[in-house]
N, C-alpha and C. Protein backbone atom coordinates (compact mmCIF):
# COMPACT_ATOMS: atom_id res chain seq x y z
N UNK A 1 139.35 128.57 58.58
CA UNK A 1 140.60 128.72 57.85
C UNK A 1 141.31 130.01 58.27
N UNK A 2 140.68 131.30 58.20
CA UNK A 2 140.99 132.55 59.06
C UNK A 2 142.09 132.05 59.96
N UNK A 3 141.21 131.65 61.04
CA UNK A 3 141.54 131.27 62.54
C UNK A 3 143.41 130.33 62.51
N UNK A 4 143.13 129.21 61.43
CA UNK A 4 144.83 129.09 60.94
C UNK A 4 145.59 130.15 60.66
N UNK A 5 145.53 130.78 59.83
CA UNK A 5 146.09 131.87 59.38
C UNK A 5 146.67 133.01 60.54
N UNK A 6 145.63 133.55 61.52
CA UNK A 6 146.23 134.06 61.87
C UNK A 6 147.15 133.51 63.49
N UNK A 7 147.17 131.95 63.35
CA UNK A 7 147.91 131.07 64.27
C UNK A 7 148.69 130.93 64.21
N UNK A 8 149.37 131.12 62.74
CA UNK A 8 150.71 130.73 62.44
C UNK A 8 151.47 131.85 61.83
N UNK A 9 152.39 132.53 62.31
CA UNK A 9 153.04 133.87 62.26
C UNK A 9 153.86 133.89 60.39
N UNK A 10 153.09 134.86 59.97
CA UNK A 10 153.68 134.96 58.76
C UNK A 10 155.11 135.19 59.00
N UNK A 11 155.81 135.28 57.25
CA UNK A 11 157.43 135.35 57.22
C UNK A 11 157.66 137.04 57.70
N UNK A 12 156.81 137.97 57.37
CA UNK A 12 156.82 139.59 57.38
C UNK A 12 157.10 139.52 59.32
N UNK A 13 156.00 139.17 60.15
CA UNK A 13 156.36 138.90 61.34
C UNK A 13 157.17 138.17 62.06
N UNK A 14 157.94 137.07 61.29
CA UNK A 14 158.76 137.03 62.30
C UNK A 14 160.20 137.35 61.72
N UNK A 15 160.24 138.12 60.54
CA UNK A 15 161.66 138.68 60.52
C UNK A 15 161.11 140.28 61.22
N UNK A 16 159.65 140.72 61.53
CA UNK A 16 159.57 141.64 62.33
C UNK A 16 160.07 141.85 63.66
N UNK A 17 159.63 140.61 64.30
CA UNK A 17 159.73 140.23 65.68
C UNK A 17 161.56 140.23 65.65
N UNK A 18 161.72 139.76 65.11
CA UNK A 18 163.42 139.26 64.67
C UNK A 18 164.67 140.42 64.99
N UNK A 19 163.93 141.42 64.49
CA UNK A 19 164.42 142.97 64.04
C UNK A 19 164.66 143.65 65.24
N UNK A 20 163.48 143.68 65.88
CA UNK A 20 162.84 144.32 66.99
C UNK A 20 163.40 143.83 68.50
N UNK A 21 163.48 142.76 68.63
CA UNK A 21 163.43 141.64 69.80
C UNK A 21 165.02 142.51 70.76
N UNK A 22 166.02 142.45 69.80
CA UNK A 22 167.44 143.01 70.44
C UNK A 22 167.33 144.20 70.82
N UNK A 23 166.89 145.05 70.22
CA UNK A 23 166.50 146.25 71.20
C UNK A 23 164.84 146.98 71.84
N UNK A 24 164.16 146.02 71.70
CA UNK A 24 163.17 146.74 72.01
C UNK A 24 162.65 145.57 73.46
N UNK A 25 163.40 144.50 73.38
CA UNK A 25 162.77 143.33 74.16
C UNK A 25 161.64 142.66 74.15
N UNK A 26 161.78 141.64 75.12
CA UNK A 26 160.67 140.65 74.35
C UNK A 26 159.53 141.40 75.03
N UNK A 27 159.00 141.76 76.23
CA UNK A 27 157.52 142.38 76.19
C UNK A 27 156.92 143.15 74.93
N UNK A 28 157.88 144.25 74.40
CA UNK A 28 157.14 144.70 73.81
C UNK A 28 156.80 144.20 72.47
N UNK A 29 158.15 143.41 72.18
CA UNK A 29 157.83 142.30 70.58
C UNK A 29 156.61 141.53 70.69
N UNK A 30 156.56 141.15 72.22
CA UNK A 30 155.23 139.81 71.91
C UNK A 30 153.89 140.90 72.54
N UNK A 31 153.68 141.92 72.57
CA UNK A 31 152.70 142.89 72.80
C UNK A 31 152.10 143.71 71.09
N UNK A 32 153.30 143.42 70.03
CA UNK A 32 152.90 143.91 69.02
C UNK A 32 152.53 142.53 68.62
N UNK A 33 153.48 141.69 68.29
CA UNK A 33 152.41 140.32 67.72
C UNK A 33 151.06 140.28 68.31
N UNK A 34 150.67 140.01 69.76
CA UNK A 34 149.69 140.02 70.14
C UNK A 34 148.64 140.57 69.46
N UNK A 35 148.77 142.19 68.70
CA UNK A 35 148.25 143.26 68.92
C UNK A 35 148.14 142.64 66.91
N UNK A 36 148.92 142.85 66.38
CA UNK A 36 148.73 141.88 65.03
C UNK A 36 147.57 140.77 64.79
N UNK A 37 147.85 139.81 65.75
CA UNK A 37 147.03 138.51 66.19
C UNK A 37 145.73 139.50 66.56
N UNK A 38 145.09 139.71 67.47
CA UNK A 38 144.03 140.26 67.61
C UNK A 38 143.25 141.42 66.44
N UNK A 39 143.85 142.08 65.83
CA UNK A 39 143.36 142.83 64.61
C UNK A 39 143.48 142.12 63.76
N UNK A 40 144.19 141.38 63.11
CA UNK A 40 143.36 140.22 61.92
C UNK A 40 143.00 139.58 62.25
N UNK A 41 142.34 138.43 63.50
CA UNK A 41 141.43 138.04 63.69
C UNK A 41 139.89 138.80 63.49
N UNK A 42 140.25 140.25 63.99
CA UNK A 42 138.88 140.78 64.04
C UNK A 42 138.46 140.49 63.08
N UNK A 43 139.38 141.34 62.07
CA UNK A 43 139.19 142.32 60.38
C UNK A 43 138.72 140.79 59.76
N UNK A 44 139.44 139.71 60.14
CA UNK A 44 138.67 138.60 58.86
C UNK A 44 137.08 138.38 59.60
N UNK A 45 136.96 137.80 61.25
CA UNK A 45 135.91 138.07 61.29
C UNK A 45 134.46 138.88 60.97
N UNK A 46 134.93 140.15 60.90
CA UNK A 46 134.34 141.52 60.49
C UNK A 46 133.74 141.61 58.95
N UNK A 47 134.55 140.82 58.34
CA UNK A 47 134.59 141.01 56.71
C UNK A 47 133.86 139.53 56.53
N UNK A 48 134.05 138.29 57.13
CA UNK A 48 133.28 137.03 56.72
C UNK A 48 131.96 137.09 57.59
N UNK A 49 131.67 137.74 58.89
CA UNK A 49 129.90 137.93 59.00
C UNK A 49 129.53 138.89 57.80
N UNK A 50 129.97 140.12 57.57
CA UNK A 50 129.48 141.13 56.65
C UNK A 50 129.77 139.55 55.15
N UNK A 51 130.12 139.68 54.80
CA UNK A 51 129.38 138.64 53.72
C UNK A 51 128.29 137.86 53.87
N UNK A 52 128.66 136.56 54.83
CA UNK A 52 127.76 135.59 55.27
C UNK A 52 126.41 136.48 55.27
N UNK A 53 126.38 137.68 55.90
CA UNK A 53 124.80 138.42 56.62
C UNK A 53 124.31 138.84 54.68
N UNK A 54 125.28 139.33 54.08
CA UNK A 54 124.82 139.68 52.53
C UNK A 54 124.03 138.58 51.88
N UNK A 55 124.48 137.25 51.82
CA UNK A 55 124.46 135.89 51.20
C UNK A 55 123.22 135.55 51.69
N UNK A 56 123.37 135.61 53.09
CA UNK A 56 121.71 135.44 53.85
C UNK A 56 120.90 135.86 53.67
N UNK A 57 120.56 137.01 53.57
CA UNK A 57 119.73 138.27 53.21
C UNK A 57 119.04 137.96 52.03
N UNK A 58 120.14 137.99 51.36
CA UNK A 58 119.93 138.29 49.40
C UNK A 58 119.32 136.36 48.73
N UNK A 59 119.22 135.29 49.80
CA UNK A 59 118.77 134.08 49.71
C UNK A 59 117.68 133.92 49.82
N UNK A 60 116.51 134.92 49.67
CA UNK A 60 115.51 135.18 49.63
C UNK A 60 114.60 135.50 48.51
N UNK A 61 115.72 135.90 47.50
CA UNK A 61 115.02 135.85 46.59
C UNK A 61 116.61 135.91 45.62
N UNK A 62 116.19 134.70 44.68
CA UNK A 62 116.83 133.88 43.44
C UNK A 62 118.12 134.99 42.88
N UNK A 63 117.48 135.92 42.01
CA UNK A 63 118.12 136.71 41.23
C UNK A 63 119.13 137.19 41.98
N UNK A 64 118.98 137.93 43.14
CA UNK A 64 119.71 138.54 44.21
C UNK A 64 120.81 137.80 44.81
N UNK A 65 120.53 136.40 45.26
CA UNK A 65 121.82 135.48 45.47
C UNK A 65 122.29 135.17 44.61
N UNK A 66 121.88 134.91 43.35
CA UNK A 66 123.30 134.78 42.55
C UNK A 66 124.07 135.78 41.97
N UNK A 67 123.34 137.00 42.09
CA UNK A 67 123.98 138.07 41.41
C UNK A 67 125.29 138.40 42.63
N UNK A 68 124.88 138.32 43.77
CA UNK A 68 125.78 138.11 44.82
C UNK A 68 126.81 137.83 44.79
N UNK A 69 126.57 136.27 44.68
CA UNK A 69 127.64 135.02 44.65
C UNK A 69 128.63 135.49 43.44
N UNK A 70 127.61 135.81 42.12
CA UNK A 70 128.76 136.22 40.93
C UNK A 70 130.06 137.46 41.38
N UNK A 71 129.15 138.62 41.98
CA UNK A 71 129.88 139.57 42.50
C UNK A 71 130.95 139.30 43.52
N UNK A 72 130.68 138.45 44.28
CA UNK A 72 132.05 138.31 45.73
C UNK A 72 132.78 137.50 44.57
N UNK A 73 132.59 136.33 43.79
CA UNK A 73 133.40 135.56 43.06
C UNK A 73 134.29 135.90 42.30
N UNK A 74 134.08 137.45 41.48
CA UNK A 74 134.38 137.56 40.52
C UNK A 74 135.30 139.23 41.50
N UNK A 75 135.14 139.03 42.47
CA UNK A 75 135.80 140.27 43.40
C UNK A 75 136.94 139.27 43.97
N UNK A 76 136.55 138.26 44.25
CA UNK A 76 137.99 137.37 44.75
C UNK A 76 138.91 137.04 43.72
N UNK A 77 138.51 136.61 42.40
CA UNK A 77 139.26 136.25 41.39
C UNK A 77 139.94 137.73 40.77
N UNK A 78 139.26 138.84 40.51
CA UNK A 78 140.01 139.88 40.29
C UNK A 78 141.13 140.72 41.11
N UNK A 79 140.80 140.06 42.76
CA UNK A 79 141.99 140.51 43.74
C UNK A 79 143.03 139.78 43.44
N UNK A 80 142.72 138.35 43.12
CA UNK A 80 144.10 137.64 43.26
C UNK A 80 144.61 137.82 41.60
N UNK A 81 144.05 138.51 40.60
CA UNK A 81 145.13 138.49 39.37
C UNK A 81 145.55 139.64 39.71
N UNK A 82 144.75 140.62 40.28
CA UNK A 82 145.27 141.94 40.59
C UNK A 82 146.85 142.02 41.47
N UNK A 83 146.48 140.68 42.25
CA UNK A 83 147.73 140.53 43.33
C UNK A 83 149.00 139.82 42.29
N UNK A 84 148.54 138.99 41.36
CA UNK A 84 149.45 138.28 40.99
C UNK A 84 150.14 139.03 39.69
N UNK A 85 149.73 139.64 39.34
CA UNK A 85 150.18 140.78 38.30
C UNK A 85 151.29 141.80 39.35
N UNK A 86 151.14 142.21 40.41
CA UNK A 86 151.87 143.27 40.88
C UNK A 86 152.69 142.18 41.56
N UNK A 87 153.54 141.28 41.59
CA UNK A 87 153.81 140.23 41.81
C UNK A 87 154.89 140.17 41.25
N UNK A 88 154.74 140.04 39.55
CA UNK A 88 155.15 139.37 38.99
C UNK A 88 154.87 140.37 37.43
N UNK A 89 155.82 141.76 37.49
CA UNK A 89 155.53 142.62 36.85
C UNK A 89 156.22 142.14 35.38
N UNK A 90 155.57 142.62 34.31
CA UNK A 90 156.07 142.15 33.08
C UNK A 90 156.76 143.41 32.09
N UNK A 91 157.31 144.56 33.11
CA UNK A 91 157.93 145.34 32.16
C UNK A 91 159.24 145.65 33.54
């Protein structure tokens, strides 16, 4: 899913590219996408072995994987209210 993501050029990049393109030309516009494309590929790679290797590890014994699983779960669900609150401010 990563690997989609970073295939298909968010809206931030291509009103970047957009911006850029008239005076900076296209080498160097498609040298920063590039350079975009290759660092979030890493960074999600980087961040989904470092889990996967946690999950693996800690599957060894009971208590430890689920205390795990609760922790990344409850770290994903608190990023995205965290995200959706600064979003969608109520004052």
């Amino acid at each position: 899913m990563g690997a989609l993501f970073t295939l298909s050029p968010p809206l931030s990049m291509i009103a970047f590219a957009g911006t850029l393109l008239p005076t900076l030309g296209f080498e160097t516009v498609a040298l920063a996408v590039l350079a975009y494309a290759v660092s979030i590929t890493l960074a999600m790679a980087a961040i989904g072995a470092s889990i996967s290797t946690v999950l693996r590890v800690s599957e060894r014994y009971n208590r430890a994987y689920g205390a795990v699983r609760i922790a990344v779960g409850l770290s994903v669900v608190g990023f995205g209210v965290i995200t959706f609150v600064d979003a969608f401010p109520l004052f």
